[in-house]
Protein backbone atom coordinates (compact mmCIF):
# COMPACT_ATOMS: atom_id res chain seq x y z
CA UNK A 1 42.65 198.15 193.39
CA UNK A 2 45.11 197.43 190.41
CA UNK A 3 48.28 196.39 191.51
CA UNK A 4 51.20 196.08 189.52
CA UNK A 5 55.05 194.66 189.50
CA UNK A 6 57.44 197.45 187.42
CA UNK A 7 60.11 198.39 186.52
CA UNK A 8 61.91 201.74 186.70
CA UNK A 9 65.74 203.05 187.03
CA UNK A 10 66.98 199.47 186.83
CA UNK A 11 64.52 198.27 189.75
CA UNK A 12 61.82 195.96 190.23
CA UNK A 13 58.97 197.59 192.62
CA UNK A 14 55.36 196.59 193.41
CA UNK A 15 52.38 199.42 193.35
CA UNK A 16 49.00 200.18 191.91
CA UNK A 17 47.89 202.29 189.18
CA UNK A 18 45.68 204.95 190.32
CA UNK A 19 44.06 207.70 188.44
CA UNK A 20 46.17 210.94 188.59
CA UNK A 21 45.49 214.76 187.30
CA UNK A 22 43.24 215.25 184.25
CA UNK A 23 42.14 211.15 184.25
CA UNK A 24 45.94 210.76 183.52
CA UNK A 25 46.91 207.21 185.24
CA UNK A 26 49.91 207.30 187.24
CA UNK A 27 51.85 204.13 189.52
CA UNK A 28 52.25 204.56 193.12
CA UNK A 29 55.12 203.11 194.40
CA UNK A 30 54.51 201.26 197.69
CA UNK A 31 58.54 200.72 198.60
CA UNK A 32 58.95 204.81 197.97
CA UNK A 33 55.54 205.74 200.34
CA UNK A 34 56.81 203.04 203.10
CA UNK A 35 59.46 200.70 202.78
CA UNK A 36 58.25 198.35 205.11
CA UNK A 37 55.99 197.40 203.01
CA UNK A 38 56.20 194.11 200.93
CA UNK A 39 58.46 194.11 197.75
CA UNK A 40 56.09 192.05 195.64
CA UNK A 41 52.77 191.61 194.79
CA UNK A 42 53.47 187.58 196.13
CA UNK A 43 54.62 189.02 199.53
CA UNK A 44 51.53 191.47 199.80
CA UNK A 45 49.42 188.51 199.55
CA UNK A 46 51.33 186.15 201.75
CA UNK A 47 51.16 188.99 204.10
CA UNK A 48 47.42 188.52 204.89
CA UNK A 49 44.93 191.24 205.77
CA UNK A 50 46.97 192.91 208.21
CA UNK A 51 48.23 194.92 205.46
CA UNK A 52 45.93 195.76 203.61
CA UNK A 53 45.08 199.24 205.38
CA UNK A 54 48.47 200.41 205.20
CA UNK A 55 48.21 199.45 200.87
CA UNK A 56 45.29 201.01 200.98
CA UNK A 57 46.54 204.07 202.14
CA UNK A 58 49.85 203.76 199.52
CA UNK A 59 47.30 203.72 196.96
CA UNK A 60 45.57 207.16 198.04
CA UNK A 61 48.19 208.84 199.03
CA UNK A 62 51.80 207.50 197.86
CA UNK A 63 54.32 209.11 195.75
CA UNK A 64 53.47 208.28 191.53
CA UNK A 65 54.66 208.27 188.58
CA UNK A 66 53.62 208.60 185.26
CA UNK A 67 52.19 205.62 184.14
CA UNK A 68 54.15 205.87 180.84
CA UNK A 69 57.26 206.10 182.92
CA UNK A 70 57.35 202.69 183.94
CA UNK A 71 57.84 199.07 182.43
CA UNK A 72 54.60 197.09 183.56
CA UNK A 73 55.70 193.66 184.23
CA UNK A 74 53.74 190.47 185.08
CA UNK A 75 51.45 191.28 188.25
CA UNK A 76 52.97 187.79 189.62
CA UNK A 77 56.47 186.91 188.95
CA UNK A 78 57.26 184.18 190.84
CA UNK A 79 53.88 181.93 191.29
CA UNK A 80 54.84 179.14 192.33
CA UNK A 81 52.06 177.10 190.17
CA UNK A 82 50.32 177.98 187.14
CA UNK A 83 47.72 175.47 186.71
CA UNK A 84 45.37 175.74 183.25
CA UNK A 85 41.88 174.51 182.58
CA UNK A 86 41.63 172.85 179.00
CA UNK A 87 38.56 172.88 177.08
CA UNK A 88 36.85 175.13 179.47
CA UNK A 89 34.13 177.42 177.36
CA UNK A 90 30.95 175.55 175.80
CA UNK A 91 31.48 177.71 172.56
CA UNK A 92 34.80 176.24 172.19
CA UNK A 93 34.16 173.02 173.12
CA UNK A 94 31.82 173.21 170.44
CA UNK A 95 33.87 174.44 167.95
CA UNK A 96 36.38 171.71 168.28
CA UNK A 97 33.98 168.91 168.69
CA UNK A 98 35.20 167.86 172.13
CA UNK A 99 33.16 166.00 174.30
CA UNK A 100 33.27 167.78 177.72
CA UNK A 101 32.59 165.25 180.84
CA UNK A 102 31.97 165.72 184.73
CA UNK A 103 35.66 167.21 185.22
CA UNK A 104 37.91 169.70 184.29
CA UNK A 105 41.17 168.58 181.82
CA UNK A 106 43.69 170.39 184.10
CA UNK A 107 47.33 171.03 182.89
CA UNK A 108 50.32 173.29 183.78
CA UNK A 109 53.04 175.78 182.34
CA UNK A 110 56.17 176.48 183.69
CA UNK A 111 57.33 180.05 185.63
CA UNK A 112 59.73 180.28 182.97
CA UNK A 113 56.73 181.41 180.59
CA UNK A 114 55.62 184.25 182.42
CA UNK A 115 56.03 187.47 180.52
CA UNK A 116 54.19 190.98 181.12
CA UNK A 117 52.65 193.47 178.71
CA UNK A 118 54.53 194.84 176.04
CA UNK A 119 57.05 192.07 176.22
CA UNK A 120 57.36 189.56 173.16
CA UNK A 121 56.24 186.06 172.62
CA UNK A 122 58.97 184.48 171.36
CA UNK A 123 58.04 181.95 168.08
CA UNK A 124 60.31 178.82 169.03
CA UNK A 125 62.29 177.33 165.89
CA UNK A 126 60.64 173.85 167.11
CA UNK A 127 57.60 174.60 166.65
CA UNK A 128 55.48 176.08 162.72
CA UNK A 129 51.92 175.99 164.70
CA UNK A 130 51.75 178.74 167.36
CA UNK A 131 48.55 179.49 168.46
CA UNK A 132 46.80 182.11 170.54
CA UNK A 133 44.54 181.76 173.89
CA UNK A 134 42.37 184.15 175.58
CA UNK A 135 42.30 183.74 179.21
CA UNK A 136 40.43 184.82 182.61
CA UNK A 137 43.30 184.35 185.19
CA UNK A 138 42.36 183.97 189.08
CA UNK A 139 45.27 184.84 191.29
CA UNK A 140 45.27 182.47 194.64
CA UNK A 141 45.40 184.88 197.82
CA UNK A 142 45.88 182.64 200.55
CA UNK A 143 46.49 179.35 201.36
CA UNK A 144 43.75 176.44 200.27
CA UNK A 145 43.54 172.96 201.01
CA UNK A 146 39.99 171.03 200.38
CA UNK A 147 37.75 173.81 200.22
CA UNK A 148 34.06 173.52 199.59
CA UNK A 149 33.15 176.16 196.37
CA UNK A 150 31.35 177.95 199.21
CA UNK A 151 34.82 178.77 200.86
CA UNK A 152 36.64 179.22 197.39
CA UNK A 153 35.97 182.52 196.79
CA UNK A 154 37.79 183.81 200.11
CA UNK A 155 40.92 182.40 198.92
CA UNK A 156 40.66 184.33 195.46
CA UNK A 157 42.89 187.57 195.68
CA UNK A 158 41.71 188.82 192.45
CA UNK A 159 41.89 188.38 188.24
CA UNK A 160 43.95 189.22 185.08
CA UNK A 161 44.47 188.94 181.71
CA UNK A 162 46.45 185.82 180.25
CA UNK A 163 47.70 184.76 177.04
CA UNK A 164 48.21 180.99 176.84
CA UNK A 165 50.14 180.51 173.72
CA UNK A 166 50.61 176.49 172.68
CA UNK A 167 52.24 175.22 169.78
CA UNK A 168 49.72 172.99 168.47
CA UNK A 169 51.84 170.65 166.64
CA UNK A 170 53.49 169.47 170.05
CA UNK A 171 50.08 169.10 171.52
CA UNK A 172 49.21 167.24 168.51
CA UNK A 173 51.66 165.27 166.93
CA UNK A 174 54.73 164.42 169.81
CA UNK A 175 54.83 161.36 171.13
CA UNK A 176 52.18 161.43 174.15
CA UNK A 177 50.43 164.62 173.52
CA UNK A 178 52.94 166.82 174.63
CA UNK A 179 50.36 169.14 176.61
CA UNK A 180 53.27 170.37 178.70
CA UNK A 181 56.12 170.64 176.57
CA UNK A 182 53.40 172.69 174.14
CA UNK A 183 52.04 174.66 176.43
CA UNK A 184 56.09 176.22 178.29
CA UNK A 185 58.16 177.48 175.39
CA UNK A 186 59.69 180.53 177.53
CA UNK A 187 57.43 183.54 177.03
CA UNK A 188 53.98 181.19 176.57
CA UNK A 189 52.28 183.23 179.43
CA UNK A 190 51.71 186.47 178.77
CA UNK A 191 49.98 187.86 181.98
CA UNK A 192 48.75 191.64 182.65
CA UNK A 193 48.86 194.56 182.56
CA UNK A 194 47.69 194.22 186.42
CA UNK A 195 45.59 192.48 189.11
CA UNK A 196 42.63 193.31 189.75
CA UNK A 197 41.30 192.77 193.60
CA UNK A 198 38.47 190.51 193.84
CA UNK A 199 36.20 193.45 195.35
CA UNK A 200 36.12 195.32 192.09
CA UNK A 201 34.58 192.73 189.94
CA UNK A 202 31.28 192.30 190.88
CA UNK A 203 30.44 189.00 189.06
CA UNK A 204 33.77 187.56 187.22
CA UNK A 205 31.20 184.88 185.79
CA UNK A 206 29.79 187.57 183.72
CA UNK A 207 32.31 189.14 181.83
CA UNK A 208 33.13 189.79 178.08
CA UNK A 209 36.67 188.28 176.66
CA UNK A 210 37.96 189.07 173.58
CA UNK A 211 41.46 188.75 171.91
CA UNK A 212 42.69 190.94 168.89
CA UNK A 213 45.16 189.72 166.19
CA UNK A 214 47.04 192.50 164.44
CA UNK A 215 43.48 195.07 165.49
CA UNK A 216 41.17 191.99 164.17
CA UNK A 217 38.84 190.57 166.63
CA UNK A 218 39.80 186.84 166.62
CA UNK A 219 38.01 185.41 169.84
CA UNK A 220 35.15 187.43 171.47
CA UNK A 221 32.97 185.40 173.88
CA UNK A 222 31.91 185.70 177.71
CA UNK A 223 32.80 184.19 181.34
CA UNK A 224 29.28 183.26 180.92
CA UNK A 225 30.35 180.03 178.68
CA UNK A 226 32.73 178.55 181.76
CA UNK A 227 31.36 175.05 182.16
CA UNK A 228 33.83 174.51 185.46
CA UNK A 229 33.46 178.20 187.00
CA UNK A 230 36.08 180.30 189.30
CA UNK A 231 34.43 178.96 192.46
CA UNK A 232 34.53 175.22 191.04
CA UNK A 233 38.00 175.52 189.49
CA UNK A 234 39.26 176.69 193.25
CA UNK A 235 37.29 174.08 194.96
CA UNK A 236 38.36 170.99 192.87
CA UNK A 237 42.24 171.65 192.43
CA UNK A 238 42.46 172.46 196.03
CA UNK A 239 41.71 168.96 196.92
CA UNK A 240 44.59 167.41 194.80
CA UNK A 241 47.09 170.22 195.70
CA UNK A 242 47.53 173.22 198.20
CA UNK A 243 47.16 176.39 196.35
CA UNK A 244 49.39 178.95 197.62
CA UNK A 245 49.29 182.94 197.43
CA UNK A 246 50.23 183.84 193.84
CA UNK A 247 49.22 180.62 192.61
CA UNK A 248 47.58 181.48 189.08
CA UNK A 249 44.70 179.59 187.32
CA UNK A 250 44.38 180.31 183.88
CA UNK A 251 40.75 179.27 183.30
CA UNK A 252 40.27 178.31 179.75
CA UNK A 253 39.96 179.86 176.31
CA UNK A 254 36.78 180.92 174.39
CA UNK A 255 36.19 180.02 170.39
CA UNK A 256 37.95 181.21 167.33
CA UNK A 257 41.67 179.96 168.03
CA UNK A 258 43.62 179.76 165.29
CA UNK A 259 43.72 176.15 164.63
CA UNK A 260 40.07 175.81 164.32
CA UNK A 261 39.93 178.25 161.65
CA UNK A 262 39.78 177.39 157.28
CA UNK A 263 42.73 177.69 156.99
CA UNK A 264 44.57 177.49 160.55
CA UNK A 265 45.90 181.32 161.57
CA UNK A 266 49.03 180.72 163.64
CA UNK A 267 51.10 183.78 165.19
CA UNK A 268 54.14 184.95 162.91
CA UNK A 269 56.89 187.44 163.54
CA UNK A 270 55.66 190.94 163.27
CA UNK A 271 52.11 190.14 164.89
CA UNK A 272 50.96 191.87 167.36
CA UNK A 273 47.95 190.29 170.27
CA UNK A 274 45.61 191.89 172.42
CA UNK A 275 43.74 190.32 174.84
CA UNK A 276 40.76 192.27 176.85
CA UNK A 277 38.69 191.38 179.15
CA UNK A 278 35.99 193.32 180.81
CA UNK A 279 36.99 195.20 183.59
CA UNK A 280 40.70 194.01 183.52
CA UNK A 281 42.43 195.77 181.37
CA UNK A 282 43.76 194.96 177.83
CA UNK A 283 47.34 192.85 177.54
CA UNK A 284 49.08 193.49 174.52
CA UNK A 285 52.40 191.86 173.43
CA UNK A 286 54.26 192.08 169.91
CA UNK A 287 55.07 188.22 168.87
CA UNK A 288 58.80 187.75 167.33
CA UNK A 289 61.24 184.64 166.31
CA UNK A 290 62.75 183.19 169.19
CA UNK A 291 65.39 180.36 169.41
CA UNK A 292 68.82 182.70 170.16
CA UNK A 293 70.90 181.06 172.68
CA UNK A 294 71.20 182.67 175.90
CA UNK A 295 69.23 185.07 175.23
């Protein structure tokens, strides 16, 4: 099942893309087939298994629309973490010379990055080294406190595509490392173009990632490289904090980021990133100046 958050006629609704007429793909609207259903993907999850027949049977036989008629927005709006995995792909490890030890470098963004496909990545004013990320993302399903890996995976709702754009020279050069501060310039965290339920990907350890810069292949690697995998990941953040439905874990980035490269590449206005990853989908999003007020 892919479900999605969208927008149409001014209003946010939650649905899943199914595959209409002639292979055509079209968005059933849950709220439209029953309106006691959830109103967001969060909700469905919160929700628990009870209700997963009656989404089941939105998704077969709910009213659609064209999939072109709608605004796809991030699957998740409103997570209420979004933890990230540094330094999580041998290949990259390698390529930055970074020793890797016996635990994961765990950070976080803040909601306020979240953007969906389509939508820009705004280039902050602050910052002249923007850099790209491939990501696996796993989407929390229920609630998990100190679970063994073995237990882990029942807690995983599903993946997506994410973008985790950092500005390098606040990593870098700020006072402390500014991981953080780096990491959640507002639209940092592209995520899309849906989620994909956990009983559709067979083995997420074994999947091909690859992100496009203006059509060039810039980072093209596999799950395979993971040195802390999904199950792992799940297992070891769950016993410092409860994850909650929604939660997302953006898992780590493969080789070939821009700051590794002779020269550096960093994102300009007028770029345009792709990120695919086998099975998921492909999230694209144009990359503009930021830095108007209010905007």
């Amino acid at each position: 099942m892919r479900l999605v958050t969208f927008e149409t006629e001014g209003s946010v609704r939650v649905g899943a893309v199914r595959g209409g007429a002639g292979g055509r793909l079209e968005v059933v609207d849950f709220g439209r087939h029953d309106p006691s259903l959830p109103g967001s993907v969060k909700q469905l999850l919160e929700a628990g298994p009870a209700i997963w027949p009656a989404v089941t049977r939105a998704v077969e036989i709910g009213p659609a629309s064209p999939y072109e008629s709608v605004r796809l927005l991030a699957p998740v709006l409103d997570p209420q973490k979004i933890i990230c995995v540094g330094l999580n792909y041998a290949d990259h490890a390698a390529e930055t010379g970074a020793k890797t030890g016996d635990e994961p470098v765990i950070f976080c963004k803040f909601p306020t990055t979240l953007i969906g496909p389509e939508s820009p990545i705004e280039l902050p004013p602050e910052s002249n080294e923007v850099d790209y990320e491939a990501e696996l993302v796993v989407v929390i399903g229920k609630r998990a406190r100190r679970l063994t890996r073995a237990e882990a995976w029942d807690h995983v709702a599903g993946y997506t595509c994410g973008h985790d754009v950092s500005a390098r020279d606040w990593q870098k050069n700020k006072p402390g490392k500014q991981w953080l501060l780096g990491k959640s310039f507002d639209s940092f965290a592209p995520l899309g173009p849906w989620l994909v339920t956990q009983d559709e990907i067979a083995d997420p350890g074994n999947l091909k990632i690859e992100l496009r810069l203006n059509g060039e292949v810039m980072q093209s690697s596999s799950t395979t490289q993971l040195i802390f995998p999904i199950d792992f990941l799940v297992s070891y953040l769950s016993h410092v904090c409860t994850l909650l439905p929604g939660d997302l874990i953006y898992t780590g980035t493969p080789p070939g980021v821009g700051m590794a490269r002779t020269p550096p590449v960093f994102l300009k206005p007028g770029d345009v990133t792709e990120v695919e990853i086998e099975g998921l989908g492909t999230l694209r999003n144009p990359v503009v100046a930021g830095g108007e007020p209010n905007a």
